[in-house]
PDB file of N, CA and C in Angstrom:
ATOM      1  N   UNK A   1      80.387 -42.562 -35.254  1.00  0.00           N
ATOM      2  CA  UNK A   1      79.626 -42.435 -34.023  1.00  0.00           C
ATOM      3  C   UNK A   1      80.423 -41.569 -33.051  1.00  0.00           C
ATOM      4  N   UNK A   2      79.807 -40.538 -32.047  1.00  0.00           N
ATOM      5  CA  UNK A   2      80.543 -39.609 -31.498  1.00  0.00           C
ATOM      6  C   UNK A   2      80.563 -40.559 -30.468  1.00  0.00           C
ATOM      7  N   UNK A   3      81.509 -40.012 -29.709  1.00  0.00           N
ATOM      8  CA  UNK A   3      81.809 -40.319 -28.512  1.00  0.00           C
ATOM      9  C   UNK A   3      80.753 -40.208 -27.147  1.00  0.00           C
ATOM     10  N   UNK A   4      80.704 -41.236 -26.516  1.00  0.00           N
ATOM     11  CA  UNK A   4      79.573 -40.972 -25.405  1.00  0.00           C
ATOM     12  C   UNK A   4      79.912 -40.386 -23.923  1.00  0.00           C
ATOM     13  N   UNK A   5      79.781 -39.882 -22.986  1.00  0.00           N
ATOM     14  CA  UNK A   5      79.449 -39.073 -21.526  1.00  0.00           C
ATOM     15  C   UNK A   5      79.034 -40.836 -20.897  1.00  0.00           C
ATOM     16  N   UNK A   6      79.470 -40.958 -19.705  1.00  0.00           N
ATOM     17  CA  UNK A   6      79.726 -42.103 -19.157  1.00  0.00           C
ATOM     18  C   UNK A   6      77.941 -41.502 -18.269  1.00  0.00           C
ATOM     19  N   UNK A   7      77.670 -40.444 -18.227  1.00  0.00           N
ATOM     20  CA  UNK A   7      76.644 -39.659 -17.241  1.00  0.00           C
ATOM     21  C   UNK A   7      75.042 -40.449 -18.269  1.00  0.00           C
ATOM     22  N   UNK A   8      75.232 -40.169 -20.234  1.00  0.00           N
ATOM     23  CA  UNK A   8      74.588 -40.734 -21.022  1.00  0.00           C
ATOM     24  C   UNK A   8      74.215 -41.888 -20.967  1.00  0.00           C
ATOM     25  N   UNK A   9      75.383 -42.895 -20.797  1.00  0.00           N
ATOM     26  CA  UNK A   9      75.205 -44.222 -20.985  1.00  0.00           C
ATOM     27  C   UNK A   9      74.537 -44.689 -19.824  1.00  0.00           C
ATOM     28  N   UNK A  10      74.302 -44.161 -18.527  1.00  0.00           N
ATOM     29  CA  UNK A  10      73.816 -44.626 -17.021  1.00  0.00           C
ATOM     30  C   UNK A  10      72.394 -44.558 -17.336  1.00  0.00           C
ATOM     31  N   UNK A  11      72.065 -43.481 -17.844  1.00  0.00           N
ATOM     32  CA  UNK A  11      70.205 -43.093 -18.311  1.00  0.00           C
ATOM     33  C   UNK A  11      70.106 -45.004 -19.174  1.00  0.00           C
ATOM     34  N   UNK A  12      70.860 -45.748 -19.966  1.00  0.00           N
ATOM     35  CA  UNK A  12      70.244 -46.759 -20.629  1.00  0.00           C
ATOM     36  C   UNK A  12      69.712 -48.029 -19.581  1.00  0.00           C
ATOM     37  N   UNK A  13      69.104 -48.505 -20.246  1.00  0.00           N
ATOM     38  CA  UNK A  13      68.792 -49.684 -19.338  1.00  0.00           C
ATOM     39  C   UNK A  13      69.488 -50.897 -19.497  1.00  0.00           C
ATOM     40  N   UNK A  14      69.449 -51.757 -18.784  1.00  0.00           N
ATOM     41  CA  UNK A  14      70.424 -53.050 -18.873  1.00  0.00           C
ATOM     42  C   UNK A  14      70.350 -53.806 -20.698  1.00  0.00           C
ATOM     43  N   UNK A  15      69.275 -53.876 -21.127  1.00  0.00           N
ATOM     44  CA  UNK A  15      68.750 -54.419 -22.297  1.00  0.00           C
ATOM     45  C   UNK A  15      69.639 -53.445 -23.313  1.00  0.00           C
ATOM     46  N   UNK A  16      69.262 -52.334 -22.975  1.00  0.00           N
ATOM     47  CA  UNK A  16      69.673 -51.186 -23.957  1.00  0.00           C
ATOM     48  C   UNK A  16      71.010 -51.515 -24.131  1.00  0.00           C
ATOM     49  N   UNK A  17      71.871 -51.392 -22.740  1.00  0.00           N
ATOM     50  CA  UNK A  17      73.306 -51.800 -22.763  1.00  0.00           C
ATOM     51  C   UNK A  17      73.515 -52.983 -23.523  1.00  0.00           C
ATOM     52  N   UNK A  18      73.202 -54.109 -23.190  1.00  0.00           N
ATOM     53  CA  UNK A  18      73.589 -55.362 -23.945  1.00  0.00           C
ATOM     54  C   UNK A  18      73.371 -55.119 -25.201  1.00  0.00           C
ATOM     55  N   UNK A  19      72.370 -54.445 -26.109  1.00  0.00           N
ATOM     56  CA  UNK A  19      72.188 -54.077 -26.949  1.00  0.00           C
ATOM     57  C   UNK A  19      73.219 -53.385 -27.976  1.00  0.00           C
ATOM     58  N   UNK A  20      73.702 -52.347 -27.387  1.00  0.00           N
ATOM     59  CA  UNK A  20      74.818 -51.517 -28.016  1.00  0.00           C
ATOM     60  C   UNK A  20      76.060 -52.334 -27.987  1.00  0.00           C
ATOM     61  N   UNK A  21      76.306 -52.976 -26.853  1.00  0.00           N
ATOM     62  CA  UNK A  21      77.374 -53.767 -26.440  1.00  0.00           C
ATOM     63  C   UNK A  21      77.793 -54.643 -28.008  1.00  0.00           C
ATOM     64  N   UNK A  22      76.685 -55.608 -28.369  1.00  0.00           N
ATOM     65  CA  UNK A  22      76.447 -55.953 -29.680  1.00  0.00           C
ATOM     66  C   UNK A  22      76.562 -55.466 -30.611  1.00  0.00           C
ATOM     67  N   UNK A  23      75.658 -54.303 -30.842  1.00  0.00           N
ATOM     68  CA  UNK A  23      75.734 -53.892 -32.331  1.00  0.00           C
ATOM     69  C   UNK A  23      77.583 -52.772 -32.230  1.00  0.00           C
ATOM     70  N   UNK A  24      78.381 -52.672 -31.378  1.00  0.00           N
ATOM     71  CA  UNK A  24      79.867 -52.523 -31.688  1.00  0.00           C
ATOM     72  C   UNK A  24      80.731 -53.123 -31.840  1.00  0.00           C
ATOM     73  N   UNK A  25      80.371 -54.344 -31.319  1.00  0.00           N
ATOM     74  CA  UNK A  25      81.290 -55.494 -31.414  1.00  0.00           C
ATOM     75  C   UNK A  25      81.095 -56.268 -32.852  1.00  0.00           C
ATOM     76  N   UNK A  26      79.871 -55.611 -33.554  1.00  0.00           N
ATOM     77  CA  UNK A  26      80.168 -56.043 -34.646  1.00  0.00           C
ATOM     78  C   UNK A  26      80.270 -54.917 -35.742  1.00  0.00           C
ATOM     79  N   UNK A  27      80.461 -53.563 -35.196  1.00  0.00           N
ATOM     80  CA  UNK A  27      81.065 -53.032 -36.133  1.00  0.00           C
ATOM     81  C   UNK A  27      82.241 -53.039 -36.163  1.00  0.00           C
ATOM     82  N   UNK A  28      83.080 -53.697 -34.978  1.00  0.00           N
ATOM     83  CA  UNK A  28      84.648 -53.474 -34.857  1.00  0.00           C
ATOM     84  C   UNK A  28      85.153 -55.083 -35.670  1.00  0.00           C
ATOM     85  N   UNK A  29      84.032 -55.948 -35.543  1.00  0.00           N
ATOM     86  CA  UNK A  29      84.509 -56.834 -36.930  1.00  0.00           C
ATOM     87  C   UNK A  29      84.249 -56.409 -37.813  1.00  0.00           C
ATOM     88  N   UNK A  30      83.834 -55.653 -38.315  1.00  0.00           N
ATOM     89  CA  UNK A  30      83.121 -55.091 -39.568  1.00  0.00           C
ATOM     90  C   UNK A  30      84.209 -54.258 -40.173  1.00  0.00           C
ATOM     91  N   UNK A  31      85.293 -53.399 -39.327  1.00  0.00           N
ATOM     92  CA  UNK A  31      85.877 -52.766 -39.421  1.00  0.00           C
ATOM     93  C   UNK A  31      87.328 -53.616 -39.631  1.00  0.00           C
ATOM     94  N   UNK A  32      87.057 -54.594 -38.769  1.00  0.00           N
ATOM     95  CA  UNK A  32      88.511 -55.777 -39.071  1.00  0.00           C
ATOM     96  C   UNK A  32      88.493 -56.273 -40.058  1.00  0.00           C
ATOM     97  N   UNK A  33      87.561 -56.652 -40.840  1.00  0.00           N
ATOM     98  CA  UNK A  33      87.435 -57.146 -41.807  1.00  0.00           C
ATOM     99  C   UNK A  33      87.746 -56.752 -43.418  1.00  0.00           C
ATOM    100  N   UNK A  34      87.496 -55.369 -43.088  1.00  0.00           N
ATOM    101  CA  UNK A  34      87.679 -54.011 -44.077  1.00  0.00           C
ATOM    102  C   UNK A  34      89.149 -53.993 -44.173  1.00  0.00           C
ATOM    103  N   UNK A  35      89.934 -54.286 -42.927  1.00  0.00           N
ATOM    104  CA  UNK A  35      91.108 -53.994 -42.830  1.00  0.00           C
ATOM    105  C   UNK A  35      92.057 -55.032 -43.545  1.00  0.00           C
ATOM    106  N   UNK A  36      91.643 -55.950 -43.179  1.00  0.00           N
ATOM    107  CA  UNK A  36      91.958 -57.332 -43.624  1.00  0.00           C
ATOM    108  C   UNK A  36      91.822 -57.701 -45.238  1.00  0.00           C
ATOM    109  N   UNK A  37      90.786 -57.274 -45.805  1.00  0.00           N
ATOM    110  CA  UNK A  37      90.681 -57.161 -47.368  1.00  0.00           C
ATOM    111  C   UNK A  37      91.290 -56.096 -48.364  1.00  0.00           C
ATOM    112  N   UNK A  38      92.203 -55.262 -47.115  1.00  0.00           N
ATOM    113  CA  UNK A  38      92.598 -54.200 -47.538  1.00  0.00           C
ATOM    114  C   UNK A  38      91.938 -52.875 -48.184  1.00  0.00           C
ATOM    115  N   UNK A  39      90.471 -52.969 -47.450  1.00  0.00           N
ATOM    116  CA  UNK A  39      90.047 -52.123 -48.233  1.00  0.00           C
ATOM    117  C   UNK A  39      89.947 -50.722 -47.006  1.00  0.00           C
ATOM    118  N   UNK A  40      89.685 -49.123 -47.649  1.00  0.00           N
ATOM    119  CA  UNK A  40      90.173 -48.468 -46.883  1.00  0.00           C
ATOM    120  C   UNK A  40      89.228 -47.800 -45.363  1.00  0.00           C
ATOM    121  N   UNK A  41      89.779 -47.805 -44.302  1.00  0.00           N
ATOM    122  CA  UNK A  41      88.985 -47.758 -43.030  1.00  0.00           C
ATOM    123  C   UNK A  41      89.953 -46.657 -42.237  1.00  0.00           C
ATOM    124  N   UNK A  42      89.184 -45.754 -41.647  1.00  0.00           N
ATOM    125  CA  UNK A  42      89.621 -44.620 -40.929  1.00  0.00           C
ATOM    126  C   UNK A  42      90.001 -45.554 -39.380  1.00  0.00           C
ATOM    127  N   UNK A  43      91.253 -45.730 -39.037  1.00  0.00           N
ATOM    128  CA  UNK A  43      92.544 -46.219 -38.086  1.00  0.00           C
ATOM    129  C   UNK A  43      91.370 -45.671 -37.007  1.00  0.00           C
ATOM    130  N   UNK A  44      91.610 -44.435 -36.670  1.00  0.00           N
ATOM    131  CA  UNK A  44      91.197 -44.238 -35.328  1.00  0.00           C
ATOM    132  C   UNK A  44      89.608 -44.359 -34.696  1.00  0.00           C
ATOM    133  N   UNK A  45      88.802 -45.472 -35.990  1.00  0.00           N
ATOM    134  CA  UNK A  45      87.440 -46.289 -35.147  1.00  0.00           C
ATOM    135  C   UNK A  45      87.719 -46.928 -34.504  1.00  0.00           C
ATOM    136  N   UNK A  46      88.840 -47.682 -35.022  1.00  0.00           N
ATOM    137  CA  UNK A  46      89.000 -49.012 -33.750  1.00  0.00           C
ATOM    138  C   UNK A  46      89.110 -48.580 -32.763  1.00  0.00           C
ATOM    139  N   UNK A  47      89.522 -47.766 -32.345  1.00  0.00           N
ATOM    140  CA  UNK A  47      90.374 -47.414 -30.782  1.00  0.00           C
ATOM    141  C   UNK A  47      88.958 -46.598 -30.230  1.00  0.00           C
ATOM    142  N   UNK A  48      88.003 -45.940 -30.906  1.00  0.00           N
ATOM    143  CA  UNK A  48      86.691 -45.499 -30.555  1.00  0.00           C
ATOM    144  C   UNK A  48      85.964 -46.362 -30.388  1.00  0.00           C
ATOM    145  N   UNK A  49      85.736 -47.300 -30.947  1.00  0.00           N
ATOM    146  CA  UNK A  49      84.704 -48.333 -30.792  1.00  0.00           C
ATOM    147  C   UNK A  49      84.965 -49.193 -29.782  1.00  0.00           C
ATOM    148  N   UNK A  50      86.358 -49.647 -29.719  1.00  0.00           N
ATOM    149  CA  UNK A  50      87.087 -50.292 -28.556  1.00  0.00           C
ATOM    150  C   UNK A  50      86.700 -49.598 -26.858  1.00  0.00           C
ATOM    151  N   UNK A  51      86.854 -48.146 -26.769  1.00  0.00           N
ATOM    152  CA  UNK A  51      86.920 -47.196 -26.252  1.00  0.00           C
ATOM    153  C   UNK A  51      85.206 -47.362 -25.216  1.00  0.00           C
ATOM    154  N   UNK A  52      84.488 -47.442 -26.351  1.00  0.00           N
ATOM    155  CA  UNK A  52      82.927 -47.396 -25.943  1.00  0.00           C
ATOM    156  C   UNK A  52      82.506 -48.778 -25.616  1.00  0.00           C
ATOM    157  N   UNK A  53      83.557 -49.609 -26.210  1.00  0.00           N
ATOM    158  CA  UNK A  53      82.674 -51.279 -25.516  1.00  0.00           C
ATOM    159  C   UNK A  53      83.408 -51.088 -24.373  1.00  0.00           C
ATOM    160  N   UNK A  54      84.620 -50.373 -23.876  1.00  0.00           N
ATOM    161  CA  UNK A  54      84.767 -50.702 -22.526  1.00  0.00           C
ATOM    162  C   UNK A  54      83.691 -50.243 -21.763  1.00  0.00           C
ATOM    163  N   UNK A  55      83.241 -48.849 -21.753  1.00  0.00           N
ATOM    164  CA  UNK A  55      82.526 -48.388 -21.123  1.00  0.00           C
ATOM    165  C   UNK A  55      81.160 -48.736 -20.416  1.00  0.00           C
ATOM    166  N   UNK A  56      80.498 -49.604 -21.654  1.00  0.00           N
ATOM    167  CA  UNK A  56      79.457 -49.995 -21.569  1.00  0.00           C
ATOM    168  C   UNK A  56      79.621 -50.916 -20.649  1.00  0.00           C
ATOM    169  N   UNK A  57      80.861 -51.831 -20.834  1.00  0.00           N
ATOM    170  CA  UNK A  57      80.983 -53.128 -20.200  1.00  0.00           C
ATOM    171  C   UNK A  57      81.173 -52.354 -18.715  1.00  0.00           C
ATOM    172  N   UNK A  58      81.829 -51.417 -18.278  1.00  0.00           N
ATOM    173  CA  UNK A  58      82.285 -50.946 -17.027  1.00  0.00           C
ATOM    174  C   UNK A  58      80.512 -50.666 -16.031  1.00  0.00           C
ATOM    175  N   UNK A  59      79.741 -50.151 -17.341  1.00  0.00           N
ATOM    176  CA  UNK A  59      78.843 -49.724 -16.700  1.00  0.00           C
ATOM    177  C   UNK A  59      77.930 -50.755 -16.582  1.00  0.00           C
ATOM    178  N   UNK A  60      77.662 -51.774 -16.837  1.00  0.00           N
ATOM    179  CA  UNK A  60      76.989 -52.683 -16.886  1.00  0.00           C
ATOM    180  C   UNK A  60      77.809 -54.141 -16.034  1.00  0.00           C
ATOM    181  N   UNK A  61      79.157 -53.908 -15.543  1.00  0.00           N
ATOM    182  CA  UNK A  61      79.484 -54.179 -13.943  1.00  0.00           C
ATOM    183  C   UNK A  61      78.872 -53.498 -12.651  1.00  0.00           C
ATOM    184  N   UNK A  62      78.725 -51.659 -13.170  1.00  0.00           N
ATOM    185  CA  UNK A  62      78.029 -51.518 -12.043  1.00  0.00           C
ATOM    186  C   UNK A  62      76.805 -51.494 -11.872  1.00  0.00           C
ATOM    187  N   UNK A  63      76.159 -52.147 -13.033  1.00  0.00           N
ATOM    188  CA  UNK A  63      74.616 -52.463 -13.130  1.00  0.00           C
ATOM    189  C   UNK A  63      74.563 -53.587 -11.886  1.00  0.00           C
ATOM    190  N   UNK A  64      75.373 -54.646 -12.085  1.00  0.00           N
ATOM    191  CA  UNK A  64      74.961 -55.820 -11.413  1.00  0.00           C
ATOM    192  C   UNK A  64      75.057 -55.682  -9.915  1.00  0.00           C
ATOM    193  N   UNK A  65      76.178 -54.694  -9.630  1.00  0.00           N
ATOM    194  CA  UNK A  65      76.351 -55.075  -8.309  1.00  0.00           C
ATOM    195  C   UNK A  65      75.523 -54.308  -7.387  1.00  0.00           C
TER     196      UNK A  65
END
């Protein structure tokens, strides 16, 4: 998954957000898990996927307020 524009993620809607929020948090278990069975996983998703749940989460603080 490429990387997202913080300008992109503002166009989603709150639903949308919670949405994605989810489906990364379980690819980054998905990806732990891979890691964990030793089977082989490209290192620098985690830190991308990590990368984009902050974002979402940042932007969906300034949803609320």
């Amino acid at each position: 998954m490429a990387s997202s524009k913080m300008s992109d993620l503002r166009q989603l809607s709150e639903a949308e957000v919670d949405a994605k929020i989810q489906e990364l948090k379980r690819e980054l278990f998905d990806l732990r898990f891979q890691k964990a069975t030793r089977q082989t996983i490209q290192p620098h998703q985690v830190g991308q996927i990590r990368h984009q749940i902050a974002q979402l989460r940042t932007l969906q603080r300034e949803q609320q307020a």
